[in-house]
Protein backbone atom coordinates (compact mmCIF):
# COMPACT_ATOMS: atom_id res chain seq x y z
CA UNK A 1 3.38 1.23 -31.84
CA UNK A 2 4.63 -2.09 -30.78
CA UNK A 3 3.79 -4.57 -33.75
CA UNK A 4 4.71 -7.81 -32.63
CA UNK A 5 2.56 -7.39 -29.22
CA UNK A 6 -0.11 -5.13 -31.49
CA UNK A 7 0.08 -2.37 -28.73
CA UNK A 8 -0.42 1.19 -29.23
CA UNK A 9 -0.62 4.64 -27.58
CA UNK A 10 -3.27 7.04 -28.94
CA UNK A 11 -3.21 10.81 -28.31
CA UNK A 12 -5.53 10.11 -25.45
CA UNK A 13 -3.67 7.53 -23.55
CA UNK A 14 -0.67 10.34 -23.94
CA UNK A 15 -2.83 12.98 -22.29
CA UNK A 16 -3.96 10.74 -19.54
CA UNK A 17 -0.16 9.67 -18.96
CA UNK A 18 0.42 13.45 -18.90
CA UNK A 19 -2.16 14.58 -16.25
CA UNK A 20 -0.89 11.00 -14.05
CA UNK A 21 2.60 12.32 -13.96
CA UNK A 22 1.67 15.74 -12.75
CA UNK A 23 -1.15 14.78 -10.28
CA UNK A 24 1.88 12.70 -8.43
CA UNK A 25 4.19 15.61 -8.42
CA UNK A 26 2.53 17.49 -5.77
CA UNK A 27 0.95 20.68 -7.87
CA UNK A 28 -2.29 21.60 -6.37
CA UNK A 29 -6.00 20.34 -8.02
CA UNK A 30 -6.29 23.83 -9.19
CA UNK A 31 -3.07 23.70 -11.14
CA UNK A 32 -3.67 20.49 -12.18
CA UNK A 33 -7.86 21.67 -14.00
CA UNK A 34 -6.02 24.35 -15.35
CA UNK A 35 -3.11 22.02 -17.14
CA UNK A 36 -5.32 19.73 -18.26
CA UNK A 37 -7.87 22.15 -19.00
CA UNK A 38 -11.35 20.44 -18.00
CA UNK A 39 -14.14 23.41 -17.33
CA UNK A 40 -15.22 21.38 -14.48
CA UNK A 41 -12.91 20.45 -11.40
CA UNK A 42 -14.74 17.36 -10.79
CA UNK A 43 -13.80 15.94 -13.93
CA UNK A 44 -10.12 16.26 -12.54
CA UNK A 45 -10.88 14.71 -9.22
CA UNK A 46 -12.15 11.86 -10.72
CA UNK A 47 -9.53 11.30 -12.59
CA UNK A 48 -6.52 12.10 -11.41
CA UNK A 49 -7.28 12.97 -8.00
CA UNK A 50 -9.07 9.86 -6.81
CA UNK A 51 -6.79 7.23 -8.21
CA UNK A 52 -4.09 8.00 -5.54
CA UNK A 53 -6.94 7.61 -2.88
CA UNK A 54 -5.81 3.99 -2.05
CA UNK A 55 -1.95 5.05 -1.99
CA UNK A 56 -2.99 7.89 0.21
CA UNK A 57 -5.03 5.72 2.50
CA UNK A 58 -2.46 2.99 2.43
CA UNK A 59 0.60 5.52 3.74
CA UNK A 60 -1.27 6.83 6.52
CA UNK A 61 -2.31 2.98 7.88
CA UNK A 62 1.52 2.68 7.91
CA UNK A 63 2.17 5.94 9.47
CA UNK A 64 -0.97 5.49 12.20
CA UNK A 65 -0.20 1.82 12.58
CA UNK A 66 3.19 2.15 13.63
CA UNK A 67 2.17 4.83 15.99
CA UNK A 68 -0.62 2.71 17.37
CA UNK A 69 1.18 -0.15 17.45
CA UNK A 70 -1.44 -2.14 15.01
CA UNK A 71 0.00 -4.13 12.43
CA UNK A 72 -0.82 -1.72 9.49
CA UNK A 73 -1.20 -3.20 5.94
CA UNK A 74 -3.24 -6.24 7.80
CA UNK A 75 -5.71 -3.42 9.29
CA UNK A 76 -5.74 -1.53 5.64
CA UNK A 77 -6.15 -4.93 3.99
CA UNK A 78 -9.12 -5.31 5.89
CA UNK A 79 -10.80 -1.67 5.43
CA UNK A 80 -10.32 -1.64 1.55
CA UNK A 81 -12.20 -5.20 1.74
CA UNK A 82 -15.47 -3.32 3.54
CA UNK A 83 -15.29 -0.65 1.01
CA UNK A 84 -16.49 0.51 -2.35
CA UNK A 85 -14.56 2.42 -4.86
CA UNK A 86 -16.55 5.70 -5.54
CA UNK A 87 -16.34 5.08 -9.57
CA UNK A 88 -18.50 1.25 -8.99
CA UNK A 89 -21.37 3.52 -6.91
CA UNK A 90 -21.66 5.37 -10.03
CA UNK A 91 -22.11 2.27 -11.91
């Protein structure tokens, strides 16, 4: 607990820092349900899974756009504008 800025970490913001750190380090979804144990592997996709989506999306702009010869983060920029997160259609 941080007193002077009143900032905490419950149990659950450790468990969520938990399943972040080992969705990044390249176990599979599987492994992942299991760790965190959720009985339903959609509950892991949504989150931990699709959080990296933009990362993931934003890597292979730069990988494509160099290969293309587009200017990449200027044609991402532009896609993530025309889209929708899939959480806010569940809203």
């Amino acid at each position: 607990m941080d007193l002077e800025r009143g900032k905490y970490a419950s149990a659950h913001d450790l468990r969520r820092s938990f399943g972040y750190r080992w969705s990044r380090s390249g176990i599979t979804i599987a492994e992942l349900k299991e760790l965190m144990r959720h009985s339903n592997i959609e509950t892991t996709l949504t989150y931990y899974v699709g959080q990296n989506a933009a990362n993931t999306a934003s890597r292979l702009w730069q990988v494509l756009g160099n290969t293309l010869g587009n200017t990449p983060e200027a044609d991402f920029q532009k896609h993530r504008e025309n889209q929708y997160s899939p959480l806010e259609s569940n809203q």
